[in-house]
N, C-alpha and C. Protein backbone atom coordinates (compact mmCIF):
# COMPACT_ATOMS: atom_id res chain seq x y z
N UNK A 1 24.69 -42.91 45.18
CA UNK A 1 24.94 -43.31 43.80
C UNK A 1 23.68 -43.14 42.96
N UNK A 2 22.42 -43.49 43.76
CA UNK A 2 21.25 -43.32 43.04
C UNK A 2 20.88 -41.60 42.74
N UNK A 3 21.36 -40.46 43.22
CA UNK A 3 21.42 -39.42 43.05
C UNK A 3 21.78 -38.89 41.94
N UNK A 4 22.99 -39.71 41.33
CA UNK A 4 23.47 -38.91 40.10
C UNK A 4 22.63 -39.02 38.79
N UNK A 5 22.03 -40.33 38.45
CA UNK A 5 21.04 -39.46 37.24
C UNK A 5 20.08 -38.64 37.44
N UNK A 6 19.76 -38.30 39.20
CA UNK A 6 18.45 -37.84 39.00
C UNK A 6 19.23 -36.16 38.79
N UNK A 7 20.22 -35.92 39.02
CA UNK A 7 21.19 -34.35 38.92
C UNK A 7 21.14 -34.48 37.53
N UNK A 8 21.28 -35.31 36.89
CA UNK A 8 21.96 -35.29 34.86
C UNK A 8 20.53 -35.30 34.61
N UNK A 9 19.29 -36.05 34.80
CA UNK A 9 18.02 -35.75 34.16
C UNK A 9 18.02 -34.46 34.66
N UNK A 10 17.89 -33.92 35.85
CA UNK A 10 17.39 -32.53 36.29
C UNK A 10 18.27 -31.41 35.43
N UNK A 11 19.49 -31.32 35.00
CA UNK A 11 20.51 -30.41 34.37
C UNK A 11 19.63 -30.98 32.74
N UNK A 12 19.51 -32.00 32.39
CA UNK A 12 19.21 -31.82 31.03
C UNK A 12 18.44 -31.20 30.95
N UNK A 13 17.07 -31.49 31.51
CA UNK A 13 15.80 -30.85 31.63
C UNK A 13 15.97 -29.79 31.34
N UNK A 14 16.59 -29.10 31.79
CA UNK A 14 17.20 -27.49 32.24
C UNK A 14 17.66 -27.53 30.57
N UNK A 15 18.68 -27.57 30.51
CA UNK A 15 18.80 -27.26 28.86
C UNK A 15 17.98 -27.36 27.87
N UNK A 16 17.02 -28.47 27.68
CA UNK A 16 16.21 -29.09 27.12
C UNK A 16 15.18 -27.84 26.97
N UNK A 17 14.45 -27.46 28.14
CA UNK A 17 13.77 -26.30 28.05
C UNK A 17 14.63 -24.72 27.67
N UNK A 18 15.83 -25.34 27.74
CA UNK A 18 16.48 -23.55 27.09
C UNK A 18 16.56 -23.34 25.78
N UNK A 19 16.75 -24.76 25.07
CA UNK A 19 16.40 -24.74 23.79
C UNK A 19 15.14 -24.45 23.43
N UNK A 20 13.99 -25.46 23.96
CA UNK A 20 12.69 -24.72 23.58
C UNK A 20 12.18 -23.58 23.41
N UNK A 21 12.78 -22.86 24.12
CA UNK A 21 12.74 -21.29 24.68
C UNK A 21 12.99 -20.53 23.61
N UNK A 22 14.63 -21.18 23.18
CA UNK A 22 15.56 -20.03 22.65
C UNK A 22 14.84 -20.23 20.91
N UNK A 23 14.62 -21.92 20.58
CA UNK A 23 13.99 -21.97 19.42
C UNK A 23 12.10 -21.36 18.93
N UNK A 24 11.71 -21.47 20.08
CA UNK A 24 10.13 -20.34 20.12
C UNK A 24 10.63 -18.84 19.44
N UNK A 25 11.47 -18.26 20.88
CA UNK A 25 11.47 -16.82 19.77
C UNK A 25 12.52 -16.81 18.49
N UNK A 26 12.92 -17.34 18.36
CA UNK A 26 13.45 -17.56 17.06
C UNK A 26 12.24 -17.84 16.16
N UNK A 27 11.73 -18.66 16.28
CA UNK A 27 10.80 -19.01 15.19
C UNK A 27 10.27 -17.77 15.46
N UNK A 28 9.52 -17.28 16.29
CA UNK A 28 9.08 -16.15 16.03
C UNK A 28 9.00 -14.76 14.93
N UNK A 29 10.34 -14.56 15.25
CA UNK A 29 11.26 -13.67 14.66
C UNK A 29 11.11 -14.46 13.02
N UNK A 30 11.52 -15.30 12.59
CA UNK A 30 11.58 -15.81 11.68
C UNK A 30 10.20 -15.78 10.74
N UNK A 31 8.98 -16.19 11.55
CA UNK A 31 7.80 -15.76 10.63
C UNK A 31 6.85 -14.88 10.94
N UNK A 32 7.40 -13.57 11.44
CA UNK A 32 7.11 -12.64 11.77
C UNK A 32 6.56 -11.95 10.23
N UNK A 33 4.79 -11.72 10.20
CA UNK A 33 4.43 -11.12 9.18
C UNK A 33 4.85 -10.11 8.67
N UNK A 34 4.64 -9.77 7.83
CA UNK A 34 4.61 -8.28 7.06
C UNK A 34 4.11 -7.01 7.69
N UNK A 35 3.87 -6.73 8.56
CA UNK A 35 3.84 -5.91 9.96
C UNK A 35 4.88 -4.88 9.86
N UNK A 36 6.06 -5.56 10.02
CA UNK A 36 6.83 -4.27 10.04
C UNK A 36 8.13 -4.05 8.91
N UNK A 37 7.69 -4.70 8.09
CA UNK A 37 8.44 -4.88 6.81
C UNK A 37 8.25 -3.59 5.90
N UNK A 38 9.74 -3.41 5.78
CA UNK A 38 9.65 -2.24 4.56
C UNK A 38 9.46 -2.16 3.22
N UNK A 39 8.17 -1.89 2.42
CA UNK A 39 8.08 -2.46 0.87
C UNK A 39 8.59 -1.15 0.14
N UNK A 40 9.33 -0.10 0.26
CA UNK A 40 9.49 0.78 -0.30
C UNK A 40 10.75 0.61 -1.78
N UNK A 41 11.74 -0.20 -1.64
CA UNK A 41 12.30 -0.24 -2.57
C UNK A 41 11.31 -1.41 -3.76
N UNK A 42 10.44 -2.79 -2.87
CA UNK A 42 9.76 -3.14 -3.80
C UNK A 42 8.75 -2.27 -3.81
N UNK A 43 8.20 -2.06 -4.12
CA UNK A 43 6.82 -0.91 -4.62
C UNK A 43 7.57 -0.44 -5.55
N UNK A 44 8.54 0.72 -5.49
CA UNK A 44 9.74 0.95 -6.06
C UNK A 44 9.82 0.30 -7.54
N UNK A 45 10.53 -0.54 -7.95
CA UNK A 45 10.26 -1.26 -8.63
C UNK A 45 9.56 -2.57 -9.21
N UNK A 46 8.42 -2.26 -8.31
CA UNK A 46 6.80 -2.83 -8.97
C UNK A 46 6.76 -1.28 -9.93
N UNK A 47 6.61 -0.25 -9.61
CA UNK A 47 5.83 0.97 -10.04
C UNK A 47 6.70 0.98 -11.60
N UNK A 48 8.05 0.98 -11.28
CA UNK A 48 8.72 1.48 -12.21
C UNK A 48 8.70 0.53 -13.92
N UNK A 49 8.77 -0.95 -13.24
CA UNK A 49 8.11 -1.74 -14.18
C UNK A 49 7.11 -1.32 -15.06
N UNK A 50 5.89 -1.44 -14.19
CA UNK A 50 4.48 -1.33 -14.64
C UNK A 50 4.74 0.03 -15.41
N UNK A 51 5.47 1.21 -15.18
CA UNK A 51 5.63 2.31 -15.80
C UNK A 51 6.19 2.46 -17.19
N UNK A 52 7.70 1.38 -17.21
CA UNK A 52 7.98 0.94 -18.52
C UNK A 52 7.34 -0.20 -19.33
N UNK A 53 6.57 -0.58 -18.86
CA UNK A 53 5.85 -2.10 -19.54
C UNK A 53 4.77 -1.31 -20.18
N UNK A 54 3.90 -0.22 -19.96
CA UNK A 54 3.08 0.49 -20.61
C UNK A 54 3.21 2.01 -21.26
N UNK A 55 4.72 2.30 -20.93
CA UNK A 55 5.50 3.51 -21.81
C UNK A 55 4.54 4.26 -21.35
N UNK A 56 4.47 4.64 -20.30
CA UNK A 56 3.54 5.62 -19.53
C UNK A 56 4.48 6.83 -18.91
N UNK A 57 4.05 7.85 -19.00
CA UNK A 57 5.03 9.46 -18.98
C UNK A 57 4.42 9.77 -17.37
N UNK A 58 5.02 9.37 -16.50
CA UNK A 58 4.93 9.56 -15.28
C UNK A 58 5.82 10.48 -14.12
N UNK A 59 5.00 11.09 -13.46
CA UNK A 59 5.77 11.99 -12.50
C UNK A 59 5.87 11.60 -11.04
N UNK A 60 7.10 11.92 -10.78
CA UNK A 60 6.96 11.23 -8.99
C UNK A 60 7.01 12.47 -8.41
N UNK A 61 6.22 12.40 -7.50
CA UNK A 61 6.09 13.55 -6.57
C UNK A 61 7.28 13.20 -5.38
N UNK A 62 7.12 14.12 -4.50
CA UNK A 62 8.11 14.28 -3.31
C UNK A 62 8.17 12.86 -2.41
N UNK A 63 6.76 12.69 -2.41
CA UNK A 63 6.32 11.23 -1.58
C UNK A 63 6.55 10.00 -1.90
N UNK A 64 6.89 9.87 -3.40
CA UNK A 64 7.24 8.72 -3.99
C UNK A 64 5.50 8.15 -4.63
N UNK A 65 4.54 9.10 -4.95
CA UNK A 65 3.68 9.24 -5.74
C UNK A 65 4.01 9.21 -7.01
N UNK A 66 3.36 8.01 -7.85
CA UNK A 66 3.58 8.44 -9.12
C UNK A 66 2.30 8.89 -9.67
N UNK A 67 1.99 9.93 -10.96
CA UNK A 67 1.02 10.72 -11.61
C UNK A 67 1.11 10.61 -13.36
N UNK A 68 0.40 9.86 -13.63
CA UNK A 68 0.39 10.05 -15.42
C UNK A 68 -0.78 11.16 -15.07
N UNK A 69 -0.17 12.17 -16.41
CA UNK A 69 -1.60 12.92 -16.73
C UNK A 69 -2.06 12.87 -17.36
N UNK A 70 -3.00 12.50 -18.12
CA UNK A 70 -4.18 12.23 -19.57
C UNK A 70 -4.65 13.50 -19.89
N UNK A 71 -5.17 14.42 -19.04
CA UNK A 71 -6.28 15.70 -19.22
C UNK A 71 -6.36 16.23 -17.53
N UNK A 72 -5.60 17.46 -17.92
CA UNK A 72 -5.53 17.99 -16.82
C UNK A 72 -6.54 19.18 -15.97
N UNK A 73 -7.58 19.03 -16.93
CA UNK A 73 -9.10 19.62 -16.64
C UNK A 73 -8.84 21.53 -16.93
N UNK A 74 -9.79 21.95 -16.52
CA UNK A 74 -10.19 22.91 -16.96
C UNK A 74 -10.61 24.21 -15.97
N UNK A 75 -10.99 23.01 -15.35
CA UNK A 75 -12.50 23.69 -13.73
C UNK A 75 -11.37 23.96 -12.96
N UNK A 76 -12.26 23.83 -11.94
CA UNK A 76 -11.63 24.03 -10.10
C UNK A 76 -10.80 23.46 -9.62
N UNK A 77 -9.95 23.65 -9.31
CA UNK A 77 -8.74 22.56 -8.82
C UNK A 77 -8.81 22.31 -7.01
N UNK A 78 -9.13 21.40 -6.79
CA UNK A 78 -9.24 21.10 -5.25
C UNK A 78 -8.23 20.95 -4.30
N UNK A 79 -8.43 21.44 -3.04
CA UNK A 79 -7.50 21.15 -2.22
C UNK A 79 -7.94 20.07 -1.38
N UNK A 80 -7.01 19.56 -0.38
CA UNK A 80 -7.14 17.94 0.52
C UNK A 80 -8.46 18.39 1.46
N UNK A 81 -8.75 19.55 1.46
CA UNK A 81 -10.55 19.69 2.63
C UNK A 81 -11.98 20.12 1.44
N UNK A 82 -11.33 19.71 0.31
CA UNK A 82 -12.38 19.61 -0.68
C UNK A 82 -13.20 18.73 -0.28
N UNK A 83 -14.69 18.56 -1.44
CA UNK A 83 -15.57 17.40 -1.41
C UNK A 83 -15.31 17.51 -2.52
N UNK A 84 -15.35 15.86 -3.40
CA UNK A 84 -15.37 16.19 -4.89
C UNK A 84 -15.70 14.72 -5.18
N UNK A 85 -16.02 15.06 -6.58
CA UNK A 85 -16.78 13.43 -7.17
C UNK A 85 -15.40 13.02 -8.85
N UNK A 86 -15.72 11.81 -7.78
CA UNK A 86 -14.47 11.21 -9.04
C UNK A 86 -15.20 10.00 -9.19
N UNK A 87 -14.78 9.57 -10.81
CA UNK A 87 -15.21 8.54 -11.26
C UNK A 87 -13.56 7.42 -11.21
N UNK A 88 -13.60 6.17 -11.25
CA UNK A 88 -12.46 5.92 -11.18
C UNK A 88 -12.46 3.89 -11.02
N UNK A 89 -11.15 3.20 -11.37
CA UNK A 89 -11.08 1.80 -11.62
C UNK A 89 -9.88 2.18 -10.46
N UNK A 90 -9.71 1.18 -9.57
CA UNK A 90 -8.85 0.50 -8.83
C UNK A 90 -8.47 -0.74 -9.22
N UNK A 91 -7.16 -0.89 -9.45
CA UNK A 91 -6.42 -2.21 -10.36
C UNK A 91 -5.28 -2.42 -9.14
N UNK A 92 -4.47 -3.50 -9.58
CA UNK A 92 -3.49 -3.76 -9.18
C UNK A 92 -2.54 -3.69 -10.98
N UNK A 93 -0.84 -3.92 -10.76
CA UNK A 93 0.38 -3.95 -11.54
C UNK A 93 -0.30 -5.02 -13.07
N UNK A 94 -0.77 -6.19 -12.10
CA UNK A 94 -1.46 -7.40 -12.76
C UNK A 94 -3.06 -6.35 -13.76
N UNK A 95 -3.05 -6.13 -13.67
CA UNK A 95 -4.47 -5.16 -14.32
C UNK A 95 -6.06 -5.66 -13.65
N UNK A 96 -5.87 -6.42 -12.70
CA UNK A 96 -6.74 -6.81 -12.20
C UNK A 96 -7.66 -5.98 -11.08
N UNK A 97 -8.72 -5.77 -11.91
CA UNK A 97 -9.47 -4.64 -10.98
C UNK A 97 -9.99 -5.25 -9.20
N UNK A 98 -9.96 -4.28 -8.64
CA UNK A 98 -10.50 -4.27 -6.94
C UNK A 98 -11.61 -3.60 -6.71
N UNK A 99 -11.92 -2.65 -7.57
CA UNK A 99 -12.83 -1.58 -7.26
C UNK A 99 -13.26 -0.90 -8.30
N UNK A 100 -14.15 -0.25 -8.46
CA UNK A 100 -14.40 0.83 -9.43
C UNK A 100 -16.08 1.63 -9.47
N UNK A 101 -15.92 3.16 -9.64
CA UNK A 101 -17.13 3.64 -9.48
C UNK A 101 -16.90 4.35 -10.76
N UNK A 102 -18.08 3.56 -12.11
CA UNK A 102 -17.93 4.44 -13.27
C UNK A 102 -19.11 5.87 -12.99
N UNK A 103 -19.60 5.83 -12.61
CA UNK A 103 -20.97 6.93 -12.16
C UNK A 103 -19.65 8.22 -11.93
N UNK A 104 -19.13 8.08 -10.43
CA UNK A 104 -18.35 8.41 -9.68
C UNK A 104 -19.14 8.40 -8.61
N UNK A 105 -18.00 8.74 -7.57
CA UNK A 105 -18.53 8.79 -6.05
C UNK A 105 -18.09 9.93 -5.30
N UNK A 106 -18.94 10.94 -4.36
CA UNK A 106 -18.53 11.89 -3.93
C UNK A 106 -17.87 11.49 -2.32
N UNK A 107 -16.90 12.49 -1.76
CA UNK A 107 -16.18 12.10 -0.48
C UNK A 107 -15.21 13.01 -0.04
N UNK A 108 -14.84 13.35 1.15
CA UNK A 108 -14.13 14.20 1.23
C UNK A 108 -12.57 14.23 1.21
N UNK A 109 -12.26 14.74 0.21
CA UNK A 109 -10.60 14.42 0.19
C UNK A 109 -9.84 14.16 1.19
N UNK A 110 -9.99 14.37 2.49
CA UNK A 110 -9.15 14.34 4.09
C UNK A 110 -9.53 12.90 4.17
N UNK A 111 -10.87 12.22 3.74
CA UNK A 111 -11.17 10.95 4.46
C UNK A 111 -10.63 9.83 3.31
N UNK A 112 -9.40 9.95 2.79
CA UNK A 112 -9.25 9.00 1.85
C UNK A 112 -8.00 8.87 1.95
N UNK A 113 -7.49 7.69 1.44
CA UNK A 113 -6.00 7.52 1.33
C UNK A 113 -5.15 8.46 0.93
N UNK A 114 -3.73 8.33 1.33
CA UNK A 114 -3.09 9.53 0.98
C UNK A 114 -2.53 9.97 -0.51
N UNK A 115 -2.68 8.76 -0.90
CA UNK A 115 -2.16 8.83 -2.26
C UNK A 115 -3.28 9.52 -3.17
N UNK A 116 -4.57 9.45 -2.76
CA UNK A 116 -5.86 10.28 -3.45
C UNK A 116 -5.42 11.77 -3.11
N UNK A 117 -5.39 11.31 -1.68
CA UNK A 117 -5.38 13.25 -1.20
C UNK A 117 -4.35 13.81 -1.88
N UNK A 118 -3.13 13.26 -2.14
CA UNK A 118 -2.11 14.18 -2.92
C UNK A 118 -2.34 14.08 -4.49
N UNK A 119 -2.96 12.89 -4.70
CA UNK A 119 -2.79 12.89 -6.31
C UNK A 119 -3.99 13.86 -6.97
N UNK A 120 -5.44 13.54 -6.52
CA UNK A 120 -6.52 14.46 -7.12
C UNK A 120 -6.30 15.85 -6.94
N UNK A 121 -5.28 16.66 -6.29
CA UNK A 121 -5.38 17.73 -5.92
C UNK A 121 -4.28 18.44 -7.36
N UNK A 122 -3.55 17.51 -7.99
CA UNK A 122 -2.93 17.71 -9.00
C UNK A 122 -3.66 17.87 -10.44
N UNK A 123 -4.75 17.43 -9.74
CA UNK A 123 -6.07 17.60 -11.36
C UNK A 123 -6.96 18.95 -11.36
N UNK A 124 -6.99 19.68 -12.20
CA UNK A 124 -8.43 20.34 -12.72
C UNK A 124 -10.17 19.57 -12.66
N UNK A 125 -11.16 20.16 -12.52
CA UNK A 125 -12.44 19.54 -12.84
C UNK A 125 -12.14 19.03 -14.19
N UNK A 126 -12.65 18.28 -14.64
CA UNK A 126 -12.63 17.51 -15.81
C UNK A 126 -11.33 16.66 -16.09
N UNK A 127 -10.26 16.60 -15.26
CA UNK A 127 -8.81 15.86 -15.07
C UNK A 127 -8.89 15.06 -15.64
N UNK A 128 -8.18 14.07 -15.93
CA UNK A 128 -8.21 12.65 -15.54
C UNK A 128 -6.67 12.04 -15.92
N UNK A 129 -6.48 11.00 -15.29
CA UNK A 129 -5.29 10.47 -14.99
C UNK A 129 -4.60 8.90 -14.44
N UNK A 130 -3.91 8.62 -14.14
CA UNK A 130 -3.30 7.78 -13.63
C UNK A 130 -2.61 7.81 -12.59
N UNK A 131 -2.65 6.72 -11.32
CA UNK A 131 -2.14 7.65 -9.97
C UNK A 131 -1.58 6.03 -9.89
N UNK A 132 -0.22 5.84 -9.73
CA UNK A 132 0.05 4.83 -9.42
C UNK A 132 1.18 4.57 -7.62
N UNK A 133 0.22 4.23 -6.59
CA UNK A 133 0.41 4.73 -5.18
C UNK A 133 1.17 3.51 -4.56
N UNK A 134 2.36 3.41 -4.02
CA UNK A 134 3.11 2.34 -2.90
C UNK A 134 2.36 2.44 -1.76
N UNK A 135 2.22 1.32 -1.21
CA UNK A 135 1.72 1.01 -0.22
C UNK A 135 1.61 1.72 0.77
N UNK A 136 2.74 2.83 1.03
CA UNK A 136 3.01 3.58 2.43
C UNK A 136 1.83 4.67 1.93
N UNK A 137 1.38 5.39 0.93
CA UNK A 137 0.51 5.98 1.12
C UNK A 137 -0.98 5.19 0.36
N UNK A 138 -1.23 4.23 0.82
CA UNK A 138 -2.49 3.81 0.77
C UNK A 138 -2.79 2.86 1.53
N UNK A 139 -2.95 1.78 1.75
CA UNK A 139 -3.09 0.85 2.81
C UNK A 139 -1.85 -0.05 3.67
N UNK A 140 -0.52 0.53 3.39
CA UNK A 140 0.37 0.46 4.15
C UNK A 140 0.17 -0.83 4.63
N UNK A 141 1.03 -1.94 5.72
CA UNK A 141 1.77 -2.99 5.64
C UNK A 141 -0.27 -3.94 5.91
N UNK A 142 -0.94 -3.11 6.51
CA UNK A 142 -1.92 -4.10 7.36
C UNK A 142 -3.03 -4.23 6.06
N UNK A 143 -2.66 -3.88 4.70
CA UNK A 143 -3.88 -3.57 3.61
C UNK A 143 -5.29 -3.68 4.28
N UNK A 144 -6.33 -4.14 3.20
CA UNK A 144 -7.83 -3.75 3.50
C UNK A 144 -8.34 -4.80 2.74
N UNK A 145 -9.83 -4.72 2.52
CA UNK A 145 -10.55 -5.90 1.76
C UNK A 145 -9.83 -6.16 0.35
N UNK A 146 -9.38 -7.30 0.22
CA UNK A 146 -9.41 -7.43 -0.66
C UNK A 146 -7.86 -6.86 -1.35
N UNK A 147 -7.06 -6.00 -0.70
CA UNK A 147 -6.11 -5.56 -0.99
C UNK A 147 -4.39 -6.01 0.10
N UNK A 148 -3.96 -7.04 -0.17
CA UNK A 148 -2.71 -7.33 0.48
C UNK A 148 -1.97 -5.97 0.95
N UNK A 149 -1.46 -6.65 2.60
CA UNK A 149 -0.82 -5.00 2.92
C UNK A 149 0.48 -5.89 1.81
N UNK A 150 1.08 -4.23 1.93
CA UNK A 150 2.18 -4.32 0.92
C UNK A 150 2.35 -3.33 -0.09
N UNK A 151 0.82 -3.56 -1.16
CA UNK A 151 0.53 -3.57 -2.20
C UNK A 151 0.69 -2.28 -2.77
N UNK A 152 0.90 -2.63 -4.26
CA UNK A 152 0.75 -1.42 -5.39
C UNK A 152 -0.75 -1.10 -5.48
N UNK A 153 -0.59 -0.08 -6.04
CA UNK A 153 -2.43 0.29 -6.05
C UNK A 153 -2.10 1.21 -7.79
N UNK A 154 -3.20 1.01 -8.00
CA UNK A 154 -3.31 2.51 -9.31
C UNK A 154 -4.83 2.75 -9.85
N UNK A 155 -5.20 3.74 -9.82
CA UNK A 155 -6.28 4.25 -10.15
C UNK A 155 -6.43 4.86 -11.12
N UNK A 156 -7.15 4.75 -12.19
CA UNK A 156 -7.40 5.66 -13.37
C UNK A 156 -8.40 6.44 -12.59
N UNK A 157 -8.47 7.89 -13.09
CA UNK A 157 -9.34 8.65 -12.30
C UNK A 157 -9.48 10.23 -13.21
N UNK A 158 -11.02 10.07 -12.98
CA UNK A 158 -11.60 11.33 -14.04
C UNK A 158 -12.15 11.75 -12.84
N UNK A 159 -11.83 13.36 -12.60
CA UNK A 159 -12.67 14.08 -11.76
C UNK A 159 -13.44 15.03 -12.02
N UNK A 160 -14.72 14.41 -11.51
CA UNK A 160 -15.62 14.95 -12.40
C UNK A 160 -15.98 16.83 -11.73
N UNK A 161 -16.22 16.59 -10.50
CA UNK A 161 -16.29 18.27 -9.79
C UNK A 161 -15.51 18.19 -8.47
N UNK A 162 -15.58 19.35 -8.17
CA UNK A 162 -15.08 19.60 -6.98
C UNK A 162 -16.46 20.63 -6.49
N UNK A 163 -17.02 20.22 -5.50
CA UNK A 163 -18.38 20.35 -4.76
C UNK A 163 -18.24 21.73 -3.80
């Protein structure tokens, strides 16, 4: 007779820990970061916003790049194994700058985000423009200093040579 609660504690137990179990990976699953989350329809319309909120004449490339052109230069037009010096502001949608080299800075087009490599190659020497990039081609879900993965990016950008 003394046997039977110790069978009903031992069977609860048993459940008791299947819940724990089953509620761990659940939670898991549940606050599972931004890792493997798709921001493409938002970026999407982050871009498209920010595009009508400043009546800006923008082109989407194949990649889902967008390109205002201001001055489409004159000079050399570079390809992605160029070196070239661009001057340029890194903002976010919010207008809030991340970055910026007014001098400019020289670098090789292959070693930069993808949204540079496709967008500067659309400029002349003396270009300049607006490159407004979704996340998948710039710092994609894991971002960088200072930049949430996810994120919109846009760069005003004057290029000054191609080296």
């Amino acid at each position: 007779n003394n046997s039977l609660p110790y069978i009903y504690q031992k069977k609860t137990m048993k459940y008791i820990l299947h819940f724990i179990v089953l509620v761990l990976l659940t939670s898991c699953n549940l606050n599972d970061d931004d890792n493997n989350k798709n921001f493409t329809a938002e970026n999407e319309a982050e871009i498209l916003a920010y595009i009508e909120a400043n009546n800006l004449d923008a082109k989407k490339t194949a990649s889902g790049l967008y390109i205002v052109t201001k001055n489409i230069g004159t000079g050399k037009q570079p390809t992605r194994a160029n070196n070239v010096t661009v001057a340029y502001r890194g903002y976010f949608t919010n207008n809030r700058t991340f970055d910026e080299s007014v001098n400019g800075v020289s670098f090789n087009l292959s070693q930069v985000i993808a949204g540079w490599q496709e967008g500067i190659t659309n400029f002349k020497e003396g270009g300049s423009g607006i490159l407004l990039i979704r996340s998948r081609l710039a710092y994609g879900n894991a971002g960088t200093r200072g930049i949430p993965g996810g994120s919109v990016i846009l760069f005003d950008i004057n290029l000054i040579s191609v080296n």
